[in-house]
PDB file of N, CA and C in Angstrom:
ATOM      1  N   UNK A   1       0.846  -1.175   0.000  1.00  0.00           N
ATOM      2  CA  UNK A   1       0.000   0.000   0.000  1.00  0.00           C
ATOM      3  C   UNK A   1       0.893   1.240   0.000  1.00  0.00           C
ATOM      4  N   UNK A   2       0.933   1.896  -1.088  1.00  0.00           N
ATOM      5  CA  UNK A   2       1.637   3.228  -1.185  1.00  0.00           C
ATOM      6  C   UNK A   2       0.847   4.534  -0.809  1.00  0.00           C
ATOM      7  N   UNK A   3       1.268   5.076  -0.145  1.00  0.00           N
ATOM      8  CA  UNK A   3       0.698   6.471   0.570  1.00  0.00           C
ATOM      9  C   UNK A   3       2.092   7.664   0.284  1.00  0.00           C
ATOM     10  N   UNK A   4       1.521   8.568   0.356  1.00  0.00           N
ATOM     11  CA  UNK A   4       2.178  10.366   0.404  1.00  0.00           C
ATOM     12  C   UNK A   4       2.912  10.283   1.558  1.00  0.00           C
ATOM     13  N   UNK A   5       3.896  10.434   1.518  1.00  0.00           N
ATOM     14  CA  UNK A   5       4.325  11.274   2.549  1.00  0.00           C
ATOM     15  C   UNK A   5       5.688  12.593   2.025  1.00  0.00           C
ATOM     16  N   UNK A   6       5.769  12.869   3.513  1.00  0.00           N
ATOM     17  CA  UNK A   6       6.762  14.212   3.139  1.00  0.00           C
ATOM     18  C   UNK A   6       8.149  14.040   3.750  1.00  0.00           C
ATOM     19  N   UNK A   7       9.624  14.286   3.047  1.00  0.00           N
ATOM     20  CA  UNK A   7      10.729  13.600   3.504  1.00  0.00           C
ATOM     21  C   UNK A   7      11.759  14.507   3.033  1.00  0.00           C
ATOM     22  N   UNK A   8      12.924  14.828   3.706  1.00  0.00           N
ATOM     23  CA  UNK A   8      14.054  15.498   3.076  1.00  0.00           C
ATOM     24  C   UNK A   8      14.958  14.884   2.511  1.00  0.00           C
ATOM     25  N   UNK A   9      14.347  15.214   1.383  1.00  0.00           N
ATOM     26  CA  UNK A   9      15.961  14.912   0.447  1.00  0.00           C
ATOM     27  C   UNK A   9      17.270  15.271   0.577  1.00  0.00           C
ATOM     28  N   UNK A  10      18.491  14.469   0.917  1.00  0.00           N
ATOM     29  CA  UNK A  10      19.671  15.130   0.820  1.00  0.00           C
ATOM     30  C   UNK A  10      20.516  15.710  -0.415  1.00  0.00           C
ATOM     31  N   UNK A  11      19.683  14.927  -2.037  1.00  0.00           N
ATOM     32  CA  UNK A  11      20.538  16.019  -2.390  1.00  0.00           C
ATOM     33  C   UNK A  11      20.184  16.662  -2.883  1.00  0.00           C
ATOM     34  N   UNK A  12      18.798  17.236  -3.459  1.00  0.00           N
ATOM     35  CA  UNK A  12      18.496  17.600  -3.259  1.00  0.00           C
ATOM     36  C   UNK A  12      18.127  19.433  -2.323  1.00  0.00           C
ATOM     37  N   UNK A  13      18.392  18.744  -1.300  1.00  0.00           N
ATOM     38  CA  UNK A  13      18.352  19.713  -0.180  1.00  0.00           C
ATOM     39  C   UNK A  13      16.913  19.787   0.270  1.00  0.00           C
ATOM     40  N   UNK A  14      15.821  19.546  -0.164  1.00  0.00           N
ATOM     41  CA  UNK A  14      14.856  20.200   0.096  1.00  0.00           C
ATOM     42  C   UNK A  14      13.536  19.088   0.375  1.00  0.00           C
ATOM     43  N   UNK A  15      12.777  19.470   1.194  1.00  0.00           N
ATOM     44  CA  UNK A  15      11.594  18.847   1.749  1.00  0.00           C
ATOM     45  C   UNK A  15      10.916  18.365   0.080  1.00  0.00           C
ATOM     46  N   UNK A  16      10.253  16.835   0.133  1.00  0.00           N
ATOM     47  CA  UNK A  16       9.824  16.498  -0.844  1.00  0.00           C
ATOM     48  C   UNK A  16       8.620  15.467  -0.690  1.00  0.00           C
ATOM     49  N   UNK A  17       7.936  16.397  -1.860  1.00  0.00           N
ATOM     50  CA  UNK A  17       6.442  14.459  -1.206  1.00  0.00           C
ATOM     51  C   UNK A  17       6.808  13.322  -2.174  1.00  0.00           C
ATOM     52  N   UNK A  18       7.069  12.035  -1.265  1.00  0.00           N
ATOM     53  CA  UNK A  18       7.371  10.996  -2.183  1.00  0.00           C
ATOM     54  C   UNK A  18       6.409   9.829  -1.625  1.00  0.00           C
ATOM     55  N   UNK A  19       6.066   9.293  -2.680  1.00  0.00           N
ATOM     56  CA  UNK A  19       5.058   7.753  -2.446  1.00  0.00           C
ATOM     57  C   UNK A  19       5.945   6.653  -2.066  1.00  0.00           C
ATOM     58  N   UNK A  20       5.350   6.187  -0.738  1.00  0.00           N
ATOM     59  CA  UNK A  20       6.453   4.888  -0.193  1.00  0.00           C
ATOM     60  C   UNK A  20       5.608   4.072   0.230  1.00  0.00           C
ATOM     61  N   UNK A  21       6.655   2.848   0.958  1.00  0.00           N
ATOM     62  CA  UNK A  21       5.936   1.858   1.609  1.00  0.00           C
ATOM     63  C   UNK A  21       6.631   1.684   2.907  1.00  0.00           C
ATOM     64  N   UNK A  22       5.474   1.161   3.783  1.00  0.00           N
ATOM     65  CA  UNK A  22       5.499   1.252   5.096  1.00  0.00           C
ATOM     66  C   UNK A  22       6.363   0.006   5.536  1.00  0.00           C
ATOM     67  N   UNK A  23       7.828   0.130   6.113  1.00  0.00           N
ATOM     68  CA  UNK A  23       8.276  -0.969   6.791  1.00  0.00           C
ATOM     69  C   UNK A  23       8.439  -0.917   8.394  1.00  0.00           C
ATOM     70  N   UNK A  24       8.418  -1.806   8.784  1.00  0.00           N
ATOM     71  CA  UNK A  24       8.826  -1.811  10.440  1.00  0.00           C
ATOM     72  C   UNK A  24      10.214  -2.459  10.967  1.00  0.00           C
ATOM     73  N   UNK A  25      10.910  -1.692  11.014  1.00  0.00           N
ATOM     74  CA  UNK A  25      12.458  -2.665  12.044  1.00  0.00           C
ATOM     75  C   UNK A  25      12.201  -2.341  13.371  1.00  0.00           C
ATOM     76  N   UNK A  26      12.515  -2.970  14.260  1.00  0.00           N
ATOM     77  CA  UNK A  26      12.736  -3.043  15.774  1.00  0.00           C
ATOM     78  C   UNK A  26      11.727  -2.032  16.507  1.00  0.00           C
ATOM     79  N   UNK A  27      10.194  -2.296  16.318  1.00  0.00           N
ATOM     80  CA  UNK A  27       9.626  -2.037  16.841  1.00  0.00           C
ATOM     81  C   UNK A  27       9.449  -0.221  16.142  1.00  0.00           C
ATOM     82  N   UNK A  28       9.988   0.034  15.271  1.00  0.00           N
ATOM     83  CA  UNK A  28      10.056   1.465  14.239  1.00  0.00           C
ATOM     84  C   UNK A  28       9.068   1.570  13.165  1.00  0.00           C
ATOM     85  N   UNK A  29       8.190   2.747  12.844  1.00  0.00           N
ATOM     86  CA  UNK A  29       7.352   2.227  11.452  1.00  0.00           C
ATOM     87  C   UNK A  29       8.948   3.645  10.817  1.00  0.00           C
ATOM     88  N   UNK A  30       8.763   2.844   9.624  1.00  0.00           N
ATOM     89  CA  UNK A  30       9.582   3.747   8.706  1.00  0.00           C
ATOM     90  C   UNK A  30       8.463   3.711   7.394  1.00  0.00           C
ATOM     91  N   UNK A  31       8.768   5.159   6.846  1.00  0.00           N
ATOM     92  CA  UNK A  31       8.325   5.168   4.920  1.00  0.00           C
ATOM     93  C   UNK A  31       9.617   5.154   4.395  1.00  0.00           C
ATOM     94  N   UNK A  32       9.514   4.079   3.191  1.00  0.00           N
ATOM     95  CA  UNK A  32      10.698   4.791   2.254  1.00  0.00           C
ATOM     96  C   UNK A  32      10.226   4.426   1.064  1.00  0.00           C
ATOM     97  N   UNK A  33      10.596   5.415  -0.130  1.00  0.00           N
ATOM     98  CA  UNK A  33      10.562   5.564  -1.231  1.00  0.00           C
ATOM     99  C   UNK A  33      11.646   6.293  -2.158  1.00  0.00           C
ATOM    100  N   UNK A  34      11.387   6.601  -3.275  1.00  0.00           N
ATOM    101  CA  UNK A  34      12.438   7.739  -4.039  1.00  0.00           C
ATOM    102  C   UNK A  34      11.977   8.886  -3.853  1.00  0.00           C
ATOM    103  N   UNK A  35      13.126  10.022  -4.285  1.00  0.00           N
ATOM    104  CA  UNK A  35      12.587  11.336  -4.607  1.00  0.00           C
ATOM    105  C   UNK A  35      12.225  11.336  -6.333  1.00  0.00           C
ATOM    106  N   UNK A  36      10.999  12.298  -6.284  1.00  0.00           N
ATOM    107  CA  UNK A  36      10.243  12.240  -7.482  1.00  0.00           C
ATOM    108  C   UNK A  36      10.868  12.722  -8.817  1.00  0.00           C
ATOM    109  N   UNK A  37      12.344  13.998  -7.868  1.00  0.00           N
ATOM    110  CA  UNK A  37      12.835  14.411  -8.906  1.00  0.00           C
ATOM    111  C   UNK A  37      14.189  14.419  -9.747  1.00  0.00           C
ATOM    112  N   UNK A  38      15.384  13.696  -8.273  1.00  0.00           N
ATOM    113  CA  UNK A  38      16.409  12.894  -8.458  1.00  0.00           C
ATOM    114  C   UNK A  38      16.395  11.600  -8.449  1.00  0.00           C
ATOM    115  N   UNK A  39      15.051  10.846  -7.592  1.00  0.00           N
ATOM    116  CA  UNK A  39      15.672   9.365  -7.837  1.00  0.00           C
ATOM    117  C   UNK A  39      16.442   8.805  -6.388  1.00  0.00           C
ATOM    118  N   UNK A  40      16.841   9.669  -5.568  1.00  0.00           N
ATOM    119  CA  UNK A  40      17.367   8.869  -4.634  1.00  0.00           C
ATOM    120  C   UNK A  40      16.389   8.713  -3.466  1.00  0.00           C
ATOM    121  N   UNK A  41      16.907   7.779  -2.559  1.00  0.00           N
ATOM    122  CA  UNK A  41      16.021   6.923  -1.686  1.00  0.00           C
ATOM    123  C   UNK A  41      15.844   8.048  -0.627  1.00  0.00           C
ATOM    124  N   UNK A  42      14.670   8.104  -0.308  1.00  0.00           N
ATOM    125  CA  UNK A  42      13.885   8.883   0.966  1.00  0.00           C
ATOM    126  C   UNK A  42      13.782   7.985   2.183  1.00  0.00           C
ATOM    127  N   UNK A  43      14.126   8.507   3.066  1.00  0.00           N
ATOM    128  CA  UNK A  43      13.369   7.436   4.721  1.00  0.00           C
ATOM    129  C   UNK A  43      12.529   8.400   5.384  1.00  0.00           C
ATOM    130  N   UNK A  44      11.947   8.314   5.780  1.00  0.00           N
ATOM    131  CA  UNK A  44      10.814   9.123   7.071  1.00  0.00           C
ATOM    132  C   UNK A  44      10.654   8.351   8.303  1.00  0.00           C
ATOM    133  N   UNK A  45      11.147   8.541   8.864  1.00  0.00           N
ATOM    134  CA  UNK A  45      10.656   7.874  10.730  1.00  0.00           C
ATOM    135  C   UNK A  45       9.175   8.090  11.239  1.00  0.00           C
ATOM    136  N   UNK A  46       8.707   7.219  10.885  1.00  0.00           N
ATOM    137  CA  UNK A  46       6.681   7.554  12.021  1.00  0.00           C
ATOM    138  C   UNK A  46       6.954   7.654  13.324  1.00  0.00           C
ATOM    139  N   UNK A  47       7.728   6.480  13.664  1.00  0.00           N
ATOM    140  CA  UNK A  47       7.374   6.311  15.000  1.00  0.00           C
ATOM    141  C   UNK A  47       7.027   4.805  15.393  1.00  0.00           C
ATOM    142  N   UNK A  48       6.584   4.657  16.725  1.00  0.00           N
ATOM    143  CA  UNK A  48       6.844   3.760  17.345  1.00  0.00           C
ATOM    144  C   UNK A  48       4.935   2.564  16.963  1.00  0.00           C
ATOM    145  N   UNK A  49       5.161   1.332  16.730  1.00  0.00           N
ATOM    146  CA  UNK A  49       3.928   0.970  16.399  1.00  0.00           C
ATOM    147  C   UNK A  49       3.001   0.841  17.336  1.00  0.00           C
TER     148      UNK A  49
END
């Protein structure tokens, strides 16, 4: 299930909305996806499940 979210790109530089998918490590929800306009990988931290 892909959802919006919002993530900083490093190279970018700049805050970006990218479509990801929801994973969980060690008790963590993470999004990750690409940026829409370079291509490199986004992470976003949610939080705890």
């Amino acid at each position: 299930m892909a959802a919006m979210y919002t993530g900083y790109c490093v190279k970018c530089k700049e805050k970006r909305d990218f479509s990801g998918q929801v994973h969980e490590t060690n008790g963590r929800r993470m999004a990750k996806g690409t940026c829409p306009t370079c291509g490199t990988k986004i992470n976003r931290i949610l939080g705890k499940a």
